[in-house]
PDB file of N, CA and C in Angstrom:
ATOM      1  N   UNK A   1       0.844  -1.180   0.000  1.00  0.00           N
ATOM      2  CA  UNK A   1       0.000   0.000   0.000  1.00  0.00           C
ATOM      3  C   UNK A   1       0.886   1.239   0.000  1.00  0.00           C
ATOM      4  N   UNK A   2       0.664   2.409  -0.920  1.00  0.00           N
ATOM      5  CA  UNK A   2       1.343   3.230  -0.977  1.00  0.00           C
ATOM      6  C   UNK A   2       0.592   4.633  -0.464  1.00  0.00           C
ATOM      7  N   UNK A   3       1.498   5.420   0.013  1.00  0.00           N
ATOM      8  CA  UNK A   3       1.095   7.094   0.707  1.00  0.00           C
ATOM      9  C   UNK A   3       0.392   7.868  -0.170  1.00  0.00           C
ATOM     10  N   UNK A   4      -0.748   8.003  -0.125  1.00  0.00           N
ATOM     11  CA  UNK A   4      -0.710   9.539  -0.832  1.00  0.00           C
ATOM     12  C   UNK A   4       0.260  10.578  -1.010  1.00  0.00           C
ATOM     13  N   UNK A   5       0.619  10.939  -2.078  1.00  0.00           N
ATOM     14  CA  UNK A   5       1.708  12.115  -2.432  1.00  0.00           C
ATOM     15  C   UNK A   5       1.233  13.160  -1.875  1.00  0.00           C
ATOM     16  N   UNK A   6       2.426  14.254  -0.698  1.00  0.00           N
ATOM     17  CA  UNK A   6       2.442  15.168   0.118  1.00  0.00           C
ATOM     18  C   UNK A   6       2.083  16.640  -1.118  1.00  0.00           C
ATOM     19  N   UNK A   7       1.324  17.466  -0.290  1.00  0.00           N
ATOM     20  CA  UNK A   7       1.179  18.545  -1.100  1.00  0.00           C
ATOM     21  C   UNK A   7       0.880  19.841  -0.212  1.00  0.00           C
ATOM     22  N   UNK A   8       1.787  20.805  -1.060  1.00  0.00           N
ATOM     23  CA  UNK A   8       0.885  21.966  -0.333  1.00  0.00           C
ATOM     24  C   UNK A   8       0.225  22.802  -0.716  1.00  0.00           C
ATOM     25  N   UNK A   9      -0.643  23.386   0.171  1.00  0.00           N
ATOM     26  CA  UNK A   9      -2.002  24.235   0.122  1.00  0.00           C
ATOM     27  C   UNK A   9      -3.116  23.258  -0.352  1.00  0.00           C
ATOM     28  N   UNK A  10      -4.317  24.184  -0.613  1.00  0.00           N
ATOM     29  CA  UNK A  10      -6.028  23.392  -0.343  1.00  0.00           C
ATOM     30  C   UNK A  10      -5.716  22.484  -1.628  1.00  0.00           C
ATOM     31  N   UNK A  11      -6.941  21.852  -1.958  1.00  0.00           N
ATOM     32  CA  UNK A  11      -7.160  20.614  -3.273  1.00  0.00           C
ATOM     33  C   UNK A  11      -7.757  22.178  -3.886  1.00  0.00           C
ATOM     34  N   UNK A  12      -7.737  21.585  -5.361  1.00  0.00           N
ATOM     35  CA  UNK A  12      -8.308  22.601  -6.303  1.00  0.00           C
ATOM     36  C   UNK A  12      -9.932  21.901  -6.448  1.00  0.00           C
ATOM     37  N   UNK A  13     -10.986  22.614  -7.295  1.00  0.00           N
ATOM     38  CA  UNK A  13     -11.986  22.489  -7.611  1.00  0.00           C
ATOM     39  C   UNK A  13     -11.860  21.938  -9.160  1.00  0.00           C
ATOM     40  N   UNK A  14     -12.219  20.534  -9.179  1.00  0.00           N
ATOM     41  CA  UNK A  14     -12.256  19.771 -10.338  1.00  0.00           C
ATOM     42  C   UNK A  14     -13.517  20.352 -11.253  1.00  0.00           C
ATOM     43  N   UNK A  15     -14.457  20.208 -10.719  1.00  0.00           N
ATOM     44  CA  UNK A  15     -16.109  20.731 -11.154  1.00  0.00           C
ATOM     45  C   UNK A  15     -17.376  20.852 -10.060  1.00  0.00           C
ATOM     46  N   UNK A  16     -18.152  21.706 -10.785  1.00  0.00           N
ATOM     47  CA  UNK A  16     -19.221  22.101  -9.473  1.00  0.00           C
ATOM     48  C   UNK A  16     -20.343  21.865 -10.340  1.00  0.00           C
ATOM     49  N   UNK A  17     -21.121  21.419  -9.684  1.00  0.00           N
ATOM     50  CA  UNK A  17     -22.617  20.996  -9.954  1.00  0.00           C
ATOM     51  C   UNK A  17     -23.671  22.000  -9.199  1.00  0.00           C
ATOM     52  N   UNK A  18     -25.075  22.440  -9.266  1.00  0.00           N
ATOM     53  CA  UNK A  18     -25.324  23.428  -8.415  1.00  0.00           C
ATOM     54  C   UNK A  18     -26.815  22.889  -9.209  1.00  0.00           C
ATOM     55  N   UNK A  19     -27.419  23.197  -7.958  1.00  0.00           N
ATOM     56  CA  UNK A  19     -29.215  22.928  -8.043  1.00  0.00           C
ATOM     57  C   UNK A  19     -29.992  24.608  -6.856  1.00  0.00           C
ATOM     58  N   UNK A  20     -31.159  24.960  -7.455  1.00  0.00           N
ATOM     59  CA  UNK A  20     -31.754  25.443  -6.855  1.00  0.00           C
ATOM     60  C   UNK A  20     -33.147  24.800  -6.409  1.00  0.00           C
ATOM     61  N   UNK A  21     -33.218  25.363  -4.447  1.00  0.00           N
ATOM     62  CA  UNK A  21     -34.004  24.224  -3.964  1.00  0.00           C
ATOM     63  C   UNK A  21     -34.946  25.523  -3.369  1.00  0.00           C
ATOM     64  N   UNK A  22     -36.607  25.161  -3.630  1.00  0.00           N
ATOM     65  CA  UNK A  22     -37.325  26.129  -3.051  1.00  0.00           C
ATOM     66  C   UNK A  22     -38.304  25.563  -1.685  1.00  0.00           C
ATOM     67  N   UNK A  23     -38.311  25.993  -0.954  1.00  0.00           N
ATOM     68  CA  UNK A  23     -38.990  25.548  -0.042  1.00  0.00           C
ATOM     69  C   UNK A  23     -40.897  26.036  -0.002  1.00  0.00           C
ATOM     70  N   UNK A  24     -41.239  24.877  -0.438  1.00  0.00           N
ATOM     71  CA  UNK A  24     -42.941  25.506  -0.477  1.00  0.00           C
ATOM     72  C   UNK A  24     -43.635  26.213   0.615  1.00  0.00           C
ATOM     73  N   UNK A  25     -43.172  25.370   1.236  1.00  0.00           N
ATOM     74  CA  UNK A  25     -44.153  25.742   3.022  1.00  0.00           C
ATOM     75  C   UNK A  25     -43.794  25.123   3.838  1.00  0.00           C
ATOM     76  N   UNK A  26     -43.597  24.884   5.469  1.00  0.00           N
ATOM     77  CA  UNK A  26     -43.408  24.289   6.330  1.00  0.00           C
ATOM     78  C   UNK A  26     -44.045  24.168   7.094  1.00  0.00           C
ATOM     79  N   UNK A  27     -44.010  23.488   8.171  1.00  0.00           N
ATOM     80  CA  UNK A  27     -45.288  22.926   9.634  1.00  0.00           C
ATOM     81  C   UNK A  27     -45.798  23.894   9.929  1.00  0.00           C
ATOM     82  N   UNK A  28     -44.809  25.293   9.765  1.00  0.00           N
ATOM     83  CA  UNK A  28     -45.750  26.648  10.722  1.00  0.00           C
ATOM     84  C   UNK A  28     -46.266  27.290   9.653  1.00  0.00           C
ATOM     85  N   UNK A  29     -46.062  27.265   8.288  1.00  0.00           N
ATOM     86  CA  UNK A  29     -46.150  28.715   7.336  1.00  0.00           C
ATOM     87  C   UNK A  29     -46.638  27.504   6.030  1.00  0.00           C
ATOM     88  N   UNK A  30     -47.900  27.822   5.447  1.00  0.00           N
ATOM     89  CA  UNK A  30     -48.283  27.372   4.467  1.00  0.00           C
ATOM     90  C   UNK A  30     -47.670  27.417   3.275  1.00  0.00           C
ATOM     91  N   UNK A  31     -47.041  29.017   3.058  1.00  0.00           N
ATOM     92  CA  UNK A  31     -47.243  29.333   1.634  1.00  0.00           C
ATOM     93  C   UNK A  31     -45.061  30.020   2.291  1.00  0.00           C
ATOM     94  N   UNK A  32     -44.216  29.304   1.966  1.00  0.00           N
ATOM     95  CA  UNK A  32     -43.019  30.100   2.262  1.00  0.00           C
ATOM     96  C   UNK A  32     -42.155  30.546   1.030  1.00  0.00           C
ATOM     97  N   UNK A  33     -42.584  30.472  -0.136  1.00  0.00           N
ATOM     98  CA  UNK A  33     -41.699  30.066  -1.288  1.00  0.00           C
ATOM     99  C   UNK A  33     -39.890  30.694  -1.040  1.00  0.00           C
ATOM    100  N   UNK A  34     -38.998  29.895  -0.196  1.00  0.00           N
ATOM    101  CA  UNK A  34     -38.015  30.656   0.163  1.00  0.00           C
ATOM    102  C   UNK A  34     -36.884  29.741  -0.816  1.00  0.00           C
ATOM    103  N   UNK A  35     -36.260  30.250  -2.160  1.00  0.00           N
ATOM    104  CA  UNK A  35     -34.983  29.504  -2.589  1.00  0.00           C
ATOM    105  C   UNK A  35     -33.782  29.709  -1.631  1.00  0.00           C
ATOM    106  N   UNK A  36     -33.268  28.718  -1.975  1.00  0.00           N
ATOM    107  CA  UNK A  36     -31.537  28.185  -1.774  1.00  0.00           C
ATOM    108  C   UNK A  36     -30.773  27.337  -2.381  1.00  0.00           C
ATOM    109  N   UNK A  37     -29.956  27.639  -2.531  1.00  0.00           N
ATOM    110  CA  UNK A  37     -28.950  27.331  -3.683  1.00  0.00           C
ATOM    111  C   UNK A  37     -27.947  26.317  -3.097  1.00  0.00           C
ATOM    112  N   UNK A  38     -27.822  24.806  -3.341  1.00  0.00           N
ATOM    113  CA  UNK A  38     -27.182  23.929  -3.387  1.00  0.00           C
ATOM    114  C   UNK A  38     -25.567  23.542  -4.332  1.00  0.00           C
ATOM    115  N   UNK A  39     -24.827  23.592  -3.766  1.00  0.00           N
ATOM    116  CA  UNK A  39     -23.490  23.854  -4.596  1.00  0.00           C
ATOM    117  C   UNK A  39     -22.481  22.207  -4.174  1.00  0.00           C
ATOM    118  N   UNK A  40     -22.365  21.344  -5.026  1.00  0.00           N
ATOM    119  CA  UNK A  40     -21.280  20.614  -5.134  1.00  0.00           C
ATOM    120  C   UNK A  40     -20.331  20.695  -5.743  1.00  0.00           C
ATOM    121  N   UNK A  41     -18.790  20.879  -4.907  1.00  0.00           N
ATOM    122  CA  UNK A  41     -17.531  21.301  -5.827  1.00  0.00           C
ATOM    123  C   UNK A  41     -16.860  19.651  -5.679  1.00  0.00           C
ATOM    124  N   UNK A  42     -16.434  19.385  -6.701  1.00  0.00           N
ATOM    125  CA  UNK A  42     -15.560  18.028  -6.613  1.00  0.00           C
ATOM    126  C   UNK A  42     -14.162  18.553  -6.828  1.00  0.00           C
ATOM    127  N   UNK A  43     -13.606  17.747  -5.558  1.00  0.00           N
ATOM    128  CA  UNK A  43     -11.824  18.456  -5.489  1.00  0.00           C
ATOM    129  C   UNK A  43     -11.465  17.851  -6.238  1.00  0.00           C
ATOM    130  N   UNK A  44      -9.963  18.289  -6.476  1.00  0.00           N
ATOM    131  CA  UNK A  44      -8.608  16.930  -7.284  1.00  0.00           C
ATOM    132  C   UNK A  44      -8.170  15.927  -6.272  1.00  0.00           C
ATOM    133  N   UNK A  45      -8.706  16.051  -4.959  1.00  0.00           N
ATOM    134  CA  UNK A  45      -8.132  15.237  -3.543  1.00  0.00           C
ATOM    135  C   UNK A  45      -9.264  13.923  -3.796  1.00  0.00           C
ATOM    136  N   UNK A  46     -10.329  13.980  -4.484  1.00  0.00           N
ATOM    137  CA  UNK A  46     -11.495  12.794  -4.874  1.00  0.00           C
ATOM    138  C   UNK A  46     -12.095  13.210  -4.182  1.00  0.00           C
ATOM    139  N   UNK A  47     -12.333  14.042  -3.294  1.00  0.00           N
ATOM    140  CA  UNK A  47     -13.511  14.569  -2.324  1.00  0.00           C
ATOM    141  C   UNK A  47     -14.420  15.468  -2.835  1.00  0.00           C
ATOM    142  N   UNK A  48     -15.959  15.658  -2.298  1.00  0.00           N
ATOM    143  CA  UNK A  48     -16.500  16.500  -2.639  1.00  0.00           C
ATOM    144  C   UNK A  48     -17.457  17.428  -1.394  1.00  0.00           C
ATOM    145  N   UNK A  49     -17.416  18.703  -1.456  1.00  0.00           N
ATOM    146  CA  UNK A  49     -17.617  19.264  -0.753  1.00  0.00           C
ATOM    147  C   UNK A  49     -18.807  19.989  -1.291  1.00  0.00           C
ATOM    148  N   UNK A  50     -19.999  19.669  -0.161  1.00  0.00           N
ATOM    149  CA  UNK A  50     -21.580  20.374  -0.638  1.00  0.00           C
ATOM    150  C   UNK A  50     -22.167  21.435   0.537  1.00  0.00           C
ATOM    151  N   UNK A  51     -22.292  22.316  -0.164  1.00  0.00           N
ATOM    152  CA  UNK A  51     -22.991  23.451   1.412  1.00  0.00           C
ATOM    153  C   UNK A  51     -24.169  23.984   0.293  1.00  0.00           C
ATOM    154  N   UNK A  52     -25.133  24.338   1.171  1.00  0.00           N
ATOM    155  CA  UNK A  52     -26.258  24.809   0.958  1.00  0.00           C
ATOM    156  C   UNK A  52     -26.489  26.281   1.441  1.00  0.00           C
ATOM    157  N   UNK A  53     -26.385  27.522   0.610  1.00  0.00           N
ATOM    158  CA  UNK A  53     -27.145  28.737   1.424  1.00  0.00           C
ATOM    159  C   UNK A  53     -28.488  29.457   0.195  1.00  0.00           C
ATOM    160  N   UNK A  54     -28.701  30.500   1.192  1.00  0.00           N
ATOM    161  CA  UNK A  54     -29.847  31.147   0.594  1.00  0.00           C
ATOM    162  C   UNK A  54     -29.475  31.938  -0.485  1.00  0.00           C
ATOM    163  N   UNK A  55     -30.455  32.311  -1.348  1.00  0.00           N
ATOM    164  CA  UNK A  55     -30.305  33.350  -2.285  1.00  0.00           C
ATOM    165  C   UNK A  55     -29.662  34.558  -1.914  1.00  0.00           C
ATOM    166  N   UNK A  56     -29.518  35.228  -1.294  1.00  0.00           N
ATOM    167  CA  UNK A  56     -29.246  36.217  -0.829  1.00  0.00           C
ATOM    168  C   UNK A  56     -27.896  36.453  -0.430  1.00  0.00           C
ATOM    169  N   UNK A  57     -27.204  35.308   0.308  1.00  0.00           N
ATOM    170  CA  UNK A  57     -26.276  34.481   0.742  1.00  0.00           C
ATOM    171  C   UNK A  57     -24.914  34.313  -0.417  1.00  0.00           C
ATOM    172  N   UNK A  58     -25.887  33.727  -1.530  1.00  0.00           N
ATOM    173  CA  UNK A  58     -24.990  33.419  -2.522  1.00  0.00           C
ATOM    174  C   UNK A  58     -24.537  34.481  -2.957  1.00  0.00           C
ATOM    175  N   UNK A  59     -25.169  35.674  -3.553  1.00  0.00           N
ATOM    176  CA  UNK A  59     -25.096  37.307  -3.704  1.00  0.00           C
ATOM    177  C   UNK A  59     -23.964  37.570  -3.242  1.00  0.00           C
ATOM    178  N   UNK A  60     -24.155  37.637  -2.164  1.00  0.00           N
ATOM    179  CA  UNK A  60     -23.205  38.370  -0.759  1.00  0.00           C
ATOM    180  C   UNK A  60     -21.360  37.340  -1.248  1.00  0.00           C
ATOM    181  N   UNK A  61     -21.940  36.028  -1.236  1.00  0.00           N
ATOM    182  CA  UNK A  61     -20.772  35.187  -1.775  1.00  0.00           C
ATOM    183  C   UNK A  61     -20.063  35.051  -2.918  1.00  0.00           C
ATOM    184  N   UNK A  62     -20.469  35.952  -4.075  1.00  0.00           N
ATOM    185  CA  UNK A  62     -20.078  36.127  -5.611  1.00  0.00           C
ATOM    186  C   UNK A  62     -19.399  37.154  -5.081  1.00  0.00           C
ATOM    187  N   UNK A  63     -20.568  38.658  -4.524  1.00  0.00           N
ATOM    188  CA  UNK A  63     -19.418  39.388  -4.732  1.00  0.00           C
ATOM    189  C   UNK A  63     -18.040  39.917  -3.870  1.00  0.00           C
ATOM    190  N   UNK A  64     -17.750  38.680  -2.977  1.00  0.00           N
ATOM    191  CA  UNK A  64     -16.466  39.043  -2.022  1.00  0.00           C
ATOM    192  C   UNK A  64     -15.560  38.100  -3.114  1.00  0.00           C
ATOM    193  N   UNK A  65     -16.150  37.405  -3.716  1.00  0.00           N
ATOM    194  CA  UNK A  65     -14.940  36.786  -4.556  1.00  0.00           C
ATOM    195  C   UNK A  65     -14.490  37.670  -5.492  1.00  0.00           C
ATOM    196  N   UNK A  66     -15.382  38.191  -6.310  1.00  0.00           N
ATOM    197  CA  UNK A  66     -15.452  39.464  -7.538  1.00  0.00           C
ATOM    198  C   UNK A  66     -14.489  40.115  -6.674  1.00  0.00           C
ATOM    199  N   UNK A  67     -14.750  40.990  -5.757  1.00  0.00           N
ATOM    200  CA  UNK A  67     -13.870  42.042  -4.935  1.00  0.00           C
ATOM    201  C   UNK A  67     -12.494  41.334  -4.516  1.00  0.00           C
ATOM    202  N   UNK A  68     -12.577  40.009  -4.038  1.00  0.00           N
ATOM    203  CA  UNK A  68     -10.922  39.745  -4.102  1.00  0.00           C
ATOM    204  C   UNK A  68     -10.535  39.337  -5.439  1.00  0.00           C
ATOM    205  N   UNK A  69     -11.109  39.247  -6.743  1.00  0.00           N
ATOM    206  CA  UNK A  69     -10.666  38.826  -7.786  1.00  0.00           C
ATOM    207  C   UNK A  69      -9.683  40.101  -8.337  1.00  0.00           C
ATOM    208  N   UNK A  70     -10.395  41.379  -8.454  1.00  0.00           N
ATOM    209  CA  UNK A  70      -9.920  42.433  -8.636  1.00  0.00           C
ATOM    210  C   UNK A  70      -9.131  42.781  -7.414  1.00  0.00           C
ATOM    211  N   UNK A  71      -9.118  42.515  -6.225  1.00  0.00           N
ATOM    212  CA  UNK A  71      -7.917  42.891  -5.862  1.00  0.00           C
ATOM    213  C   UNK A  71      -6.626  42.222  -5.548  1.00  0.00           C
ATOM    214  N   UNK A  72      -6.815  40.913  -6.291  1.00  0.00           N
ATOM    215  CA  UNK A  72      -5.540  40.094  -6.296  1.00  0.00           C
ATOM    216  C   UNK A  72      -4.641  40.546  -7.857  1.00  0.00           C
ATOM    217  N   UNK A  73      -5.751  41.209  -8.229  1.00  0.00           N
ATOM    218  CA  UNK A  73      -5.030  41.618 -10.051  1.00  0.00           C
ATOM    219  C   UNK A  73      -4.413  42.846  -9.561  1.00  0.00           C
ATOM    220  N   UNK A  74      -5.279  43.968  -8.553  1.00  0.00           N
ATOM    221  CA  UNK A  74      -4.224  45.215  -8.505  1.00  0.00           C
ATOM    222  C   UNK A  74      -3.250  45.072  -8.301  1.00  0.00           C
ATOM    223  N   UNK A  75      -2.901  43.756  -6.984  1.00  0.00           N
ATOM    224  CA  UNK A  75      -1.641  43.472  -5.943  1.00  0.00           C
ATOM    225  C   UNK A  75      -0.684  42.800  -7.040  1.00  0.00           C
ATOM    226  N   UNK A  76      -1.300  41.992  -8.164  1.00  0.00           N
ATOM    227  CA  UNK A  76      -0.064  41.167  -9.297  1.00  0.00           C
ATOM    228  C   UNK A  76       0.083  42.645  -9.591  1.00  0.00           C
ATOM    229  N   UNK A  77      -0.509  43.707 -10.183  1.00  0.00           N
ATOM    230  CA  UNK A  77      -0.121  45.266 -11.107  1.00  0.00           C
ATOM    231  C   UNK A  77       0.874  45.665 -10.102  1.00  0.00           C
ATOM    232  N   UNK A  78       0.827  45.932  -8.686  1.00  0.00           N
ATOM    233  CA  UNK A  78       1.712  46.536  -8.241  1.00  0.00           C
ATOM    234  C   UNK A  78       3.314  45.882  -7.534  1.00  0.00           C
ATOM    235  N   UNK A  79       3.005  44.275  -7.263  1.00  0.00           N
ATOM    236  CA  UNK A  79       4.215  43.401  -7.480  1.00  0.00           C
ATOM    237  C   UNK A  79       4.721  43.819  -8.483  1.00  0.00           C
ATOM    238  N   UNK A  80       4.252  43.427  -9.733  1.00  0.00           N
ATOM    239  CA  UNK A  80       5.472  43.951 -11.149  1.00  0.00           C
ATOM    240  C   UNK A  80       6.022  45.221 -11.105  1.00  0.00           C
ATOM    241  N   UNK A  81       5.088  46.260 -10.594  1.00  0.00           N
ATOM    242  CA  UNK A  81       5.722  47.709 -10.643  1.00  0.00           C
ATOM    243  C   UNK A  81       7.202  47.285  -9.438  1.00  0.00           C
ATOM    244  N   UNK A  82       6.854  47.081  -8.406  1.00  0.00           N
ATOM    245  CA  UNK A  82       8.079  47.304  -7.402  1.00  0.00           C
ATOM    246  C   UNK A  82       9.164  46.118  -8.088  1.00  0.00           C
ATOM    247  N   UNK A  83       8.711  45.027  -8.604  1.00  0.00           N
ATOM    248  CA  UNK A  83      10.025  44.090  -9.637  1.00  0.00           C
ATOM    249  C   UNK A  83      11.004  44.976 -10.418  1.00  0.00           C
ATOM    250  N   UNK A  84       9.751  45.486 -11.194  1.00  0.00           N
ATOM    251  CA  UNK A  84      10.442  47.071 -12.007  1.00  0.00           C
ATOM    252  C   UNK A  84      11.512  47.755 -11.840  1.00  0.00           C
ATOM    253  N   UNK A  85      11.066  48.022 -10.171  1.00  0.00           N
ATOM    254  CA  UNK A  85      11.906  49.631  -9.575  1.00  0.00           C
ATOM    255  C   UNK A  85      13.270  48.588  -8.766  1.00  0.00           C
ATOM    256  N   UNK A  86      12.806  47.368  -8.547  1.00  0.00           N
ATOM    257  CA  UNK A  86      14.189  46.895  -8.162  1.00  0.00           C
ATOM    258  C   UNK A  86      15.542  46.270  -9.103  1.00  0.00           C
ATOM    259  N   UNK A  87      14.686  45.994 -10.527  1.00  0.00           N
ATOM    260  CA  UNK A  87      15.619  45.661 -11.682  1.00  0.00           C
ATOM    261  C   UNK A  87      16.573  47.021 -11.844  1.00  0.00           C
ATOM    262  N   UNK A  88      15.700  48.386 -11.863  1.00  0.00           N
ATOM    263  CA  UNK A  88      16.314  49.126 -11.842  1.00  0.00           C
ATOM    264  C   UNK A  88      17.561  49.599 -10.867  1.00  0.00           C
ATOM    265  N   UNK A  89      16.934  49.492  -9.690  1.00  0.00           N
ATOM    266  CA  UNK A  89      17.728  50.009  -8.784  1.00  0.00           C
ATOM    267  C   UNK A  89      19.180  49.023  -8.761  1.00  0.00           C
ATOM    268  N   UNK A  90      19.216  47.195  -9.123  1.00  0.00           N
ATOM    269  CA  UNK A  90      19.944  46.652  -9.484  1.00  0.00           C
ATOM    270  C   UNK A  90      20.946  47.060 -10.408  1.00  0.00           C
ATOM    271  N   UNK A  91      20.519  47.548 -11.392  1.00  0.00           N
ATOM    272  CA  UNK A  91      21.122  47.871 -12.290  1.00  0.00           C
ATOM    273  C   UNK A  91      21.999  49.115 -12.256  1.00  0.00           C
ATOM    274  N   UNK A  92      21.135  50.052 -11.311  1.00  0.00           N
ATOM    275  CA  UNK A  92      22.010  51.320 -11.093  1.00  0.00           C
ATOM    276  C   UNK A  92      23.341  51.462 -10.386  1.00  0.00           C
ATOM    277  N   UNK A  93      22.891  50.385  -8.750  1.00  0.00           N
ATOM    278  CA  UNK A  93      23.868  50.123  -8.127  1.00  0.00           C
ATOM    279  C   UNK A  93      24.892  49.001  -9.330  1.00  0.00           C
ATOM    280  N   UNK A  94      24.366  48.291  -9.564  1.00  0.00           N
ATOM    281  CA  UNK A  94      25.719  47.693 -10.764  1.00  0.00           C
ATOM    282  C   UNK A  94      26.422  48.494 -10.905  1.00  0.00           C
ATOM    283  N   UNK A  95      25.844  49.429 -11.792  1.00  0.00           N
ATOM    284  CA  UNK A  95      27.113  50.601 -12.724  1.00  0.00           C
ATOM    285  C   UNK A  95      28.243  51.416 -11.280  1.00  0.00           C
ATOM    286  N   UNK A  96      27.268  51.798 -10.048  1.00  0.00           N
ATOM    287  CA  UNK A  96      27.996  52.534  -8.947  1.00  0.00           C
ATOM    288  C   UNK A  96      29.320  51.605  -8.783  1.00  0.00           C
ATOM    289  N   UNK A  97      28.918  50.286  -8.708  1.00  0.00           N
ATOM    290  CA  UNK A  97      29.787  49.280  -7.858  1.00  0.00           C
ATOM    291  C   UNK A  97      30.827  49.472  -9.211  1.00  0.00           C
ATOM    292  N   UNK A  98      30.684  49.266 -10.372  1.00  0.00           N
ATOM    293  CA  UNK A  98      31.680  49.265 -11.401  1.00  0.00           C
ATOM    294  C   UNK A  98      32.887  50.272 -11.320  1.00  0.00           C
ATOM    295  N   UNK A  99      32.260  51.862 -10.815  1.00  0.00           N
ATOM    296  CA  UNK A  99      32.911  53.087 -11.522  1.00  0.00           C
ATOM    297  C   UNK A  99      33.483  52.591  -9.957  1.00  0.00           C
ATOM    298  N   UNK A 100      33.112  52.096  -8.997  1.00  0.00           N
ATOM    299  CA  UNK A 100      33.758  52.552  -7.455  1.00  0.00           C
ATOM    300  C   UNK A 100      35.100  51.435  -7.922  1.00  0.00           C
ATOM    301  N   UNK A 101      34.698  50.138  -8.343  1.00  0.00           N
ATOM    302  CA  UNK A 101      35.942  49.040  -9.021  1.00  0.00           C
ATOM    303  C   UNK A 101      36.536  49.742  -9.558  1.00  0.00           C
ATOM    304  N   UNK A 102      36.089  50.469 -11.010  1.00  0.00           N
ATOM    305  CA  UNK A 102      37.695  51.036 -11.648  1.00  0.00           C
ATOM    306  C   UNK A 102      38.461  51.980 -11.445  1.00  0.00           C
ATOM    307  N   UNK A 103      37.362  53.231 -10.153  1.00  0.00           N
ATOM    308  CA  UNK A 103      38.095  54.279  -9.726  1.00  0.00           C
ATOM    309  C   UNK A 103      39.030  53.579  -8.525  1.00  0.00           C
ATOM    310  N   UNK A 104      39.150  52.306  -7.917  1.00  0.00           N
ATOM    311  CA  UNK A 104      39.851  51.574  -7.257  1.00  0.00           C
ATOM    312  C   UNK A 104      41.157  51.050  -7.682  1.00  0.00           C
ATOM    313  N   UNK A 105      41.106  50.482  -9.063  1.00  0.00           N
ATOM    314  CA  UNK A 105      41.744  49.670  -9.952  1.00  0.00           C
ATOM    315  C   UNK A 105      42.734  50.915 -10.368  1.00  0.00           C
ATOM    316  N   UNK A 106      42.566  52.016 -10.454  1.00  0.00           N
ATOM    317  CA  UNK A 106      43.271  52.807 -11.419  1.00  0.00           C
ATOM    318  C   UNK A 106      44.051  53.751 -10.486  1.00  0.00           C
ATOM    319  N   UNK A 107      44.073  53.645  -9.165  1.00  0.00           N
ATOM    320  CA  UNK A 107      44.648  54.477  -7.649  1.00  0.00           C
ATOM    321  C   UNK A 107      45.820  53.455  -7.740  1.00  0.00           C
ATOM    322  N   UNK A 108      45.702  51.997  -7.786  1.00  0.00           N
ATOM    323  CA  UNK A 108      46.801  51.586  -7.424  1.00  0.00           C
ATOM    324  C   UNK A 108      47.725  51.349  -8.541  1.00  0.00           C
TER     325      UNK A 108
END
């Protein structure tokens, strides 16, 4: 019998299946017509993970993803900018370190 291969961070989402479930009425309330939204994600781990919330719920749950979607793109825009300013600054100190070498090289 062999180990499962070690990994890190969560399983990814293989595919999601999703049903909407309405509730007609219950023991106390005749008439409730209340939806909720049923979500199965199947990992790459073979597992599958199912939660159930309300309409309203789900809303609220699109758009914190939307809002970190866009702000994981500003944070990649402004990683590359500071990559940028340090290629540069690499490069500047290069040339310093050079002229400080040959104004060294040429004293003795």
């Amino acid at each position: 019998m062999s180990a499962a291969p070690l990994r890190a961070g969560a399983a990814r989402v293989t595919d999601v299946s999703w049903r909407v479930d309405v509730t007609l009425s219950t023991s106390s309330a005749h008439k409730v017509l209340r939806p909720s939204v049923v979500l199965a994600l199947r990992l790459d781990d073979g597992t599958t993970e199912t939660f159930e919330c309300a309409l309203e719920r789900l809303h609220a749950l699109r758009e914190a993803v939307a809002t970190l979607l866009n702000e994981m793109d500003w944070v990649g825009r402004e990683v590359e900018g500071v990559r940028e300013i340090g290629a540069r600054a690499q490069a500047g100190f290069a040339k310093i370190r050079a002229k400080i070498d040959d104004g060294a090289a040429s004293t003795h």
